[in-house]
Protein backbone atom coordinates (compact mmCIF):
# COMPACT_ATOMS: atom_id res chain seq x y z
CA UNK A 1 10.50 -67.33 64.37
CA UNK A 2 13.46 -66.68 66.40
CA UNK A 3 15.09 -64.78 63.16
CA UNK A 4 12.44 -62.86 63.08
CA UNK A 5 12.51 -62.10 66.36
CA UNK A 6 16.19 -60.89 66.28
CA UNK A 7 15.27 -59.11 63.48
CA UNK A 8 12.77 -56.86 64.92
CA UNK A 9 14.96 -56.20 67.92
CA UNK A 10 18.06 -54.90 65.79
CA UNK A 11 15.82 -52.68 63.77
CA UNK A 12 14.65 -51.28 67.02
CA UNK A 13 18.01 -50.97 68.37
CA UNK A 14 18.71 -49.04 65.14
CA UNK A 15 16.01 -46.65 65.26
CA UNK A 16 16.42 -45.73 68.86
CA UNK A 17 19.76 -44.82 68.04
CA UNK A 18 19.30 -42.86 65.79
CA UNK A 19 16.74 -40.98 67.39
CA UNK A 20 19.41 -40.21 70.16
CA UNK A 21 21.44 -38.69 67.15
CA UNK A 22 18.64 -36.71 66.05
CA UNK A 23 17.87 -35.54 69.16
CA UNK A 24 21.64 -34.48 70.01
CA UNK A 25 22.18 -32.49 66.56
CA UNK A 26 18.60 -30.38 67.50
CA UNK A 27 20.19 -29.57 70.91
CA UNK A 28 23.23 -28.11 69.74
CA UNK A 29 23.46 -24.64 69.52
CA UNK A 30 23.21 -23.37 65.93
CA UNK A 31 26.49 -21.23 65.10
CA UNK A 32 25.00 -18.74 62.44
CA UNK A 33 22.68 -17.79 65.22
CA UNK A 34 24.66 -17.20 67.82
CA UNK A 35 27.94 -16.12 66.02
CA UNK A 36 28.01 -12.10 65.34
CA UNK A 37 27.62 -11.75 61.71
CA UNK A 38 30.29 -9.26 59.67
CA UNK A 39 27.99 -7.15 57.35
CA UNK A 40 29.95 -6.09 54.49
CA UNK A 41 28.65 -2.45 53.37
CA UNK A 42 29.56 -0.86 50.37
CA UNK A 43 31.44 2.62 50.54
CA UNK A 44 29.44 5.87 50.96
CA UNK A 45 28.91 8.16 48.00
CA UNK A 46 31.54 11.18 48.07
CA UNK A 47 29.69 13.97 49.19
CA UNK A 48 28.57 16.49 46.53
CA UNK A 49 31.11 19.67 45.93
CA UNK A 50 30.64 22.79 44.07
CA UNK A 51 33.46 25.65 43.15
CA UNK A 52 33.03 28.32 45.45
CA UNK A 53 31.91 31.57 43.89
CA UNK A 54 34.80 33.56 44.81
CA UNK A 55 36.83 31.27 42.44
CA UNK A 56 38.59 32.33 39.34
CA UNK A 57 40.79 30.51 37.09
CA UNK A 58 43.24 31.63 35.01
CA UNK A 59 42.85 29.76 31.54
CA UNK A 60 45.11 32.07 29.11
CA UNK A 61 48.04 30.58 26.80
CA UNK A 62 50.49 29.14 29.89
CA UNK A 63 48.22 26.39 30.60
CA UNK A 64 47.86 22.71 28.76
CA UNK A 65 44.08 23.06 27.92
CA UNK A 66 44.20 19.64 26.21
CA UNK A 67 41.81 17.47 26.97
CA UNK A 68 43.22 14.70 29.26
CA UNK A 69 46.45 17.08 30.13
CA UNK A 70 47.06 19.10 33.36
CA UNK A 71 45.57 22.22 32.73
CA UNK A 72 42.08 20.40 31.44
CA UNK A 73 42.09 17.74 34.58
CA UNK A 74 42.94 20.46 36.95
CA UNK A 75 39.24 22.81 35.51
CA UNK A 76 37.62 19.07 35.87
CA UNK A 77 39.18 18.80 39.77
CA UNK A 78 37.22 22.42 40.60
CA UNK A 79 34.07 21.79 38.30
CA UNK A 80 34.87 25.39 36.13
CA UNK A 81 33.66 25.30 32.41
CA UNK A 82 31.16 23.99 29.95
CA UNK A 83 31.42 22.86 26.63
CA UNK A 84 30.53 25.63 23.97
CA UNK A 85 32.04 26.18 20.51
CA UNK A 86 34.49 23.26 20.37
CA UNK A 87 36.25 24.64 23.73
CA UNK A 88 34.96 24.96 27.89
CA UNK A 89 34.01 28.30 28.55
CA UNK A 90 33.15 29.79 31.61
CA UNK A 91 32.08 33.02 33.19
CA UNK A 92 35.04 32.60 36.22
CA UNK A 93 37.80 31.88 33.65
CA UNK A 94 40.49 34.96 33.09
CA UNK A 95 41.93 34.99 29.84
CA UNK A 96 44.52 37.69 30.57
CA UNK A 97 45.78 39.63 33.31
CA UNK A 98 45.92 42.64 30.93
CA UNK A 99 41.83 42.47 30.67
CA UNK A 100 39.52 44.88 32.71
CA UNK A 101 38.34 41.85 34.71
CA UNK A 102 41.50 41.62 36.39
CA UNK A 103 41.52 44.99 36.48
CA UNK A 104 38.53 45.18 38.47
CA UNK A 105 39.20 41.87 40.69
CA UNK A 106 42.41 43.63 41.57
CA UNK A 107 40.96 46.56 42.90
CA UNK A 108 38.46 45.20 45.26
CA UNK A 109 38.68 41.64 48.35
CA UNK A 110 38.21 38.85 48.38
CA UNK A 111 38.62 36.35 45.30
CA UNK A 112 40.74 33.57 44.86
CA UNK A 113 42.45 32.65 41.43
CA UNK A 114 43.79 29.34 40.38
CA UNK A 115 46.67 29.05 38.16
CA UNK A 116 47.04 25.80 36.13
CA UNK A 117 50.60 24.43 35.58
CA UNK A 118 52.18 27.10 33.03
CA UNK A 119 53.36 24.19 30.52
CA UNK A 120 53.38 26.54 27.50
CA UNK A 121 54.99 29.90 28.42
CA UNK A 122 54.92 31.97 31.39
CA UNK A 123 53.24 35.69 31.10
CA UNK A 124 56.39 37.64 30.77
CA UNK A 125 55.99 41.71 32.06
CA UNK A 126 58.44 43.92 33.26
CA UNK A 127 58.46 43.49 37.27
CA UNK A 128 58.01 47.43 37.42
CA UNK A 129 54.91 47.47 34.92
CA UNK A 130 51.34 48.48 35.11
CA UNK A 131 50.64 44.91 34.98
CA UNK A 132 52.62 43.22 37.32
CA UNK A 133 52.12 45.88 39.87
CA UNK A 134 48.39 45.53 39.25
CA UNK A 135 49.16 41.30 40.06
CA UNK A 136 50.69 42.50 43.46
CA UNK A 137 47.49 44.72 44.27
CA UNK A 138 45.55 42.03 43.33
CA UNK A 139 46.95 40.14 46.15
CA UNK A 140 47.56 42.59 48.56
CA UNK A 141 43.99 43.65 48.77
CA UNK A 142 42.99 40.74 50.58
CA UNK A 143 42.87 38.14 47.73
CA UNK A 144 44.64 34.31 47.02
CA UNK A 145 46.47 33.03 44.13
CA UNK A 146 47.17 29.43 44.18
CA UNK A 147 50.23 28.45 42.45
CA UNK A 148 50.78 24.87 41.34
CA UNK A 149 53.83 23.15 40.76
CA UNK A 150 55.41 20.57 38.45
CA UNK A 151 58.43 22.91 36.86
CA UNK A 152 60.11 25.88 37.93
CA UNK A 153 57.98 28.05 35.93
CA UNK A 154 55.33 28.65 38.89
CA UNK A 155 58.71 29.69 41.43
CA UNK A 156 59.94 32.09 38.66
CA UNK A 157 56.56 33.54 38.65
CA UNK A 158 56.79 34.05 41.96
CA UNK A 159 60.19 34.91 42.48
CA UNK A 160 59.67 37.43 39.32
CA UNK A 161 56.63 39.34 40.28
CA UNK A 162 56.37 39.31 43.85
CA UNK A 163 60.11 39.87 44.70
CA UNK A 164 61.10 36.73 46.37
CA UNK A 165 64.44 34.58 45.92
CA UNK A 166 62.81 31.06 46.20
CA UNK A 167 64.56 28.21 45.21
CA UNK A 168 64.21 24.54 43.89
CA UNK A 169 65.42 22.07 46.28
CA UNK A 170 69.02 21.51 46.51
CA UNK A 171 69.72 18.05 46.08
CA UNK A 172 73.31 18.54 48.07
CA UNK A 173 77.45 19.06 47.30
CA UNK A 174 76.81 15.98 43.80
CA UNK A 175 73.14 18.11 42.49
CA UNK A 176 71.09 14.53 43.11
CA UNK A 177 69.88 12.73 45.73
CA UNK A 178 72.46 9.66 46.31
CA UNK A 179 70.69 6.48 44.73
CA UNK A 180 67.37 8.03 44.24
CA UNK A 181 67.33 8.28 40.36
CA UNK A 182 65.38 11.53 40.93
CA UNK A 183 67.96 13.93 39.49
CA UNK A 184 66.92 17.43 40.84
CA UNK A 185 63.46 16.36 41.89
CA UNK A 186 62.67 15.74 45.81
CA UNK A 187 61.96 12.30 46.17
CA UNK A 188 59.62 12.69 49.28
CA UNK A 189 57.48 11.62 50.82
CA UNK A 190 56.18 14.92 52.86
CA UNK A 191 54.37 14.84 55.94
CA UNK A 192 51.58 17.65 56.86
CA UNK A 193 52.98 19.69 59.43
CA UNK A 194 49.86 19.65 62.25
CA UNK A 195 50.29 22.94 64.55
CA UNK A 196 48.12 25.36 66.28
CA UNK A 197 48.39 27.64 62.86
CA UNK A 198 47.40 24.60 60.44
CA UNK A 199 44.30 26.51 58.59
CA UNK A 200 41.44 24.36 59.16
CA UNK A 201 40.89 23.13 55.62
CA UNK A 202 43.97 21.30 55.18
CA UNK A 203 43.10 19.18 58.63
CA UNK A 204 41.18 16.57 56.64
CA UNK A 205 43.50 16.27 54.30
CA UNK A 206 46.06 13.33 54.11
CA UNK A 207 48.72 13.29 56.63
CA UNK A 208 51.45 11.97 53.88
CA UNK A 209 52.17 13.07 50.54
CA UNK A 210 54.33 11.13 47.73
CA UNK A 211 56.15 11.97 44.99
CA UNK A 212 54.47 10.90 41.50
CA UNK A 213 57.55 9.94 39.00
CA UNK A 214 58.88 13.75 38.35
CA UNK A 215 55.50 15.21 39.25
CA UNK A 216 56.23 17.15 42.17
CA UNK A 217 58.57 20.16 42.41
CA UNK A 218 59.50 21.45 46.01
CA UNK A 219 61.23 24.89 47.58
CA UNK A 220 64.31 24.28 49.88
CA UNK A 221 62.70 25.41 53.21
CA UNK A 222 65.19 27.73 53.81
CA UNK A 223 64.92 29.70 51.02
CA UNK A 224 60.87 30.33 52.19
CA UNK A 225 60.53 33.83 52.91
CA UNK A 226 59.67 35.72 56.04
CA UNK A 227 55.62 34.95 56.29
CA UNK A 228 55.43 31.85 54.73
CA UNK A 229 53.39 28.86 56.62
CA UNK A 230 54.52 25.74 55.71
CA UNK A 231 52.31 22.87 55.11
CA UNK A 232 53.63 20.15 54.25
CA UNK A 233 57.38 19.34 54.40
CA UNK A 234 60.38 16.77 54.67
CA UNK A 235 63.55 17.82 56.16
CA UNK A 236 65.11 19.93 53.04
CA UNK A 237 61.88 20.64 51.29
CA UNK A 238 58.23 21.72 51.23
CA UNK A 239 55.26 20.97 48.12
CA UNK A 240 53.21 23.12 49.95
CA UNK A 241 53.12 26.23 51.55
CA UNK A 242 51.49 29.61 51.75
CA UNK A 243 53.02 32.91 51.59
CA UNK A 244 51.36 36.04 53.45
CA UNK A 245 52.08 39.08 51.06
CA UNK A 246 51.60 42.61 52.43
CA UNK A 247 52.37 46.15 50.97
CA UNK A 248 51.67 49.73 52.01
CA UNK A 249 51.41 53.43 50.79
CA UNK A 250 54.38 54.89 50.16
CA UNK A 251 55.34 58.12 51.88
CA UNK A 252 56.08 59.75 49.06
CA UNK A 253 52.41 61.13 47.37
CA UNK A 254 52.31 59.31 43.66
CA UNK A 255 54.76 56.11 43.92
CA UNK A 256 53.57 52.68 44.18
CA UNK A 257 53.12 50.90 47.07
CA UNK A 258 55.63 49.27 48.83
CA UNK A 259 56.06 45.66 49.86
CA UNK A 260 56.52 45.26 53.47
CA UNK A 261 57.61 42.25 55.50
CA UNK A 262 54.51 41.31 57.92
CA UNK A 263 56.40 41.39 60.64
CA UNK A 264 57.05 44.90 60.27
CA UNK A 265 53.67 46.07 59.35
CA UNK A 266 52.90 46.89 63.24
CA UNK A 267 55.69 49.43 62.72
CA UNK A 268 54.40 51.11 59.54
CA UNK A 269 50.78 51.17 61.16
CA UNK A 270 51.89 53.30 64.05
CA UNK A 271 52.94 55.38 61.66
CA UNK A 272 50.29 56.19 59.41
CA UNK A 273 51.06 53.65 57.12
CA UNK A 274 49.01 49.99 57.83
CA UNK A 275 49.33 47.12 55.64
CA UNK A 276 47.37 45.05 52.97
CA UNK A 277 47.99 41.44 52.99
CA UNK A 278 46.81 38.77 51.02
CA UNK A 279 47.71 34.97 50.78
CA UNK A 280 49.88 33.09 47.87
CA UNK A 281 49.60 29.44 48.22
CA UNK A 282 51.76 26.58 45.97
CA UNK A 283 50.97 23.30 45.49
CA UNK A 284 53.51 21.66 43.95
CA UNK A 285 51.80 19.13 41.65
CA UNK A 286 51.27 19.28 38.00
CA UNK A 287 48.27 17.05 37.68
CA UNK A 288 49.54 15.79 34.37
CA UNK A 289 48.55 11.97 35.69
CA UNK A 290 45.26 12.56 37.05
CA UNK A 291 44.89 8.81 37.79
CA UNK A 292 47.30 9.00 40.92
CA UNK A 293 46.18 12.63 42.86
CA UNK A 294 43.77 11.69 44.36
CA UNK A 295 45.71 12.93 47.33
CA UNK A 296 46.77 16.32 45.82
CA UNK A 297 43.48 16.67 44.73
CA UNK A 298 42.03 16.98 48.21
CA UNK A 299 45.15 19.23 49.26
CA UNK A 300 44.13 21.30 45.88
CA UNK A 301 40.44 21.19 46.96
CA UNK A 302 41.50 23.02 50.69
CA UNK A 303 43.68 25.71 48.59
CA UNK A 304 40.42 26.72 47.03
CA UNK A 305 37.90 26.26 50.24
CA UNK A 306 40.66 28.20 52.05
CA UNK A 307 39.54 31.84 51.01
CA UNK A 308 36.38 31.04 51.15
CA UNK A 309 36.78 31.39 55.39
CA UNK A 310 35.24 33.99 56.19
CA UNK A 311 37.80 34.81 58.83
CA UNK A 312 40.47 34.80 55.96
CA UNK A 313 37.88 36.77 53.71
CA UNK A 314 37.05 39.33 55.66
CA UNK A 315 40.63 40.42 57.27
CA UNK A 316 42.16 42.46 54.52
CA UNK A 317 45.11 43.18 57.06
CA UNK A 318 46.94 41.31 59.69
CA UNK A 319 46.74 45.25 61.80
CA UNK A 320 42.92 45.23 62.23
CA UNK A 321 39.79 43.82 61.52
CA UNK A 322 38.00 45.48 58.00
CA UNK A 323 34.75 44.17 56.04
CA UNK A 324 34.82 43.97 52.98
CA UNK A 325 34.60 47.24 50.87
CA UNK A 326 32.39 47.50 47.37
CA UNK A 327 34.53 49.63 45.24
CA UNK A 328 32.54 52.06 43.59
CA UNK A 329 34.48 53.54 40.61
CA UNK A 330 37.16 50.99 39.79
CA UNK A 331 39.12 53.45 38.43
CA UNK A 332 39.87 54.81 41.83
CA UNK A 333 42.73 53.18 43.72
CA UNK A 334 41.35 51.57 46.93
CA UNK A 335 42.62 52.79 50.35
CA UNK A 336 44.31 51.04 52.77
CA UNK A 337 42.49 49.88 55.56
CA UNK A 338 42.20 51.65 58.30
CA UNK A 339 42.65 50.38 62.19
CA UNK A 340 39.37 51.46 64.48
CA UNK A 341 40.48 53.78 67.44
């Protein structure tokens, strides 16, 4: 009886301790209810993007039109083309600069034309021809070619057609950069250079750039002509920049027009004669590994947003403000603008 008894009282004991436990474990505070939760969300979609209609894109013989190469993943980058016939056509693409398309883009504002790398050949011309003074209208009349880089070809192109001396960057007294393996490529990286005159499209896009094995080619800064807004930059060099390209009537009745430095057209305006300007901008990518630019691609992607501004657009000269004309007879040349009295 007295087992019993003791018995009884330890499996009392027992249970009213472990009713105390039970009791203490529902008083505590529960920690995934009073802890802040971290919600893990997934990335948002990109946001959609379509080629502005202003945009033209030269797709001749210079470019790699390969599929997978840099001319092919740079008409993917700005949506141009559909499949048709075994190749990507499109309305927007200029096969030559010697068609009448150019001919008529040429003579009227405000388009912007995107030249692939030139991998293949570069349009050759005499710098004094129909042609290549037809390339200069084109720009002067308030238009934007955007260059891209990878080679030399694009700076001879440049340096060719528009009259400029730019040059490569000089890698110094040895022709390298000192334990950079880079031979005569710039080895970066280039930082965007953020200023009061920083055109608004290029403000969302990355503050660094990087060089991509050999896939960038620079200009040495101080070979950048009078004009020319840098964009992004390291001490020696730039990738990218834009160039402000201006010309006026000539005095003389029947001769071309002249190219003028933009810091003298207030001069020649006084006088009778008031400059066109348009806008040449490199990039100096070649966009042969489309894997790694994702970077240049948004830099790319504020080249060709840039003349669609209607600020840029409309201001065929840096004198005055001028609308847009519609060219009647393209056969006419257009006048310059003219400043309101």
């Amino acid at each position: 009886m007295i087992a019993v008894t003791a018995v009884s009282a330890l499996c009392i004991l027992v249970a009213a301790v472990s009713f105390q436990r039970m009791a203490a474990v529902s008083s505590a505070p529960d920690e995934l209810l009073t802890e802040k939760l971290v919600l893990f969300k997934m990335a948002p979609p990109p946001e959609p993007w379509s080629p502005p209609e202003n945009l033209w894109m030269y797709w001749g013989d210079a470019p790699n039109k390969r599929f997978g190469h840099s001319g092919d993943n740079l008409r993917h980058l700005v949506r141009l083309g559909r499949i048709g016939g075994g190749e990507y056509r499109d309305p927007h693409f200029l096969e030559s600069f010697k068609t009448a398309t150019f001919r008529d883009l040429s003579e009227q504002c405000c388009t912007a034309l995107l030249i692939a790398p030139m991998k293949h050949n570069m349009p050759v011309w005499n710098a004094y021809s129909n042609i290549a003074q037809r390339l200069r209208n084109y720009v002067a009349n308030g238009n934007h070619i955007i260059f891209t880089g990878g080679s030399l070809v694009s700076m001879e192109f440049i340096n060719t057609y528009f009259w400029y001396n730019i040059e490569p960057t000089s890698t110094g007294s040895g022709g390298h950069f000192d334990g950079s393996g880079y031979g005569n490529w710039s080895p970066g990286p280039w930082r965007k250079l953020v200023d009061k005159n920083l055109p608004w499209v290029f403000k969302m896009t990355p503050d660094t750039l990087y060089q991509d094995h050999t896939s960038v080619q620079t200009a040495q800064l101080s070979s950048l002509p009078d004009g020319a807004r840098v964009i992004y930059m390291s001490p020696q060099s730039s990738p990218v920049f834009q160039i402000r390209f201006c010309q006026r009537l000539s005095d003389k009745h029947g001769e071309a027009p002249i190219k003028t430095l933009p810091r003298d057209c207030w001069r020649y305006a006084a006088k009778g004669y008031p400059c066109s300007c348009g806008t040449l901008t490199y990039v100096g990518y070649d966009w042969h590994y489309d894997q790694t630019s994702e970077a240049w691609d948004k830099v790319m992607l504020g080249a060709v947003e840039f003349q669609s501004d209607s600020e840029v657009s409309a201001t065929n000269s840096p004198n005055c403000y001028q609308a847009p004309k519609k060219v009647y007879d393209p056969t006419d040349p257009l006048p310059p603008p003219k400043c309101s009295t």
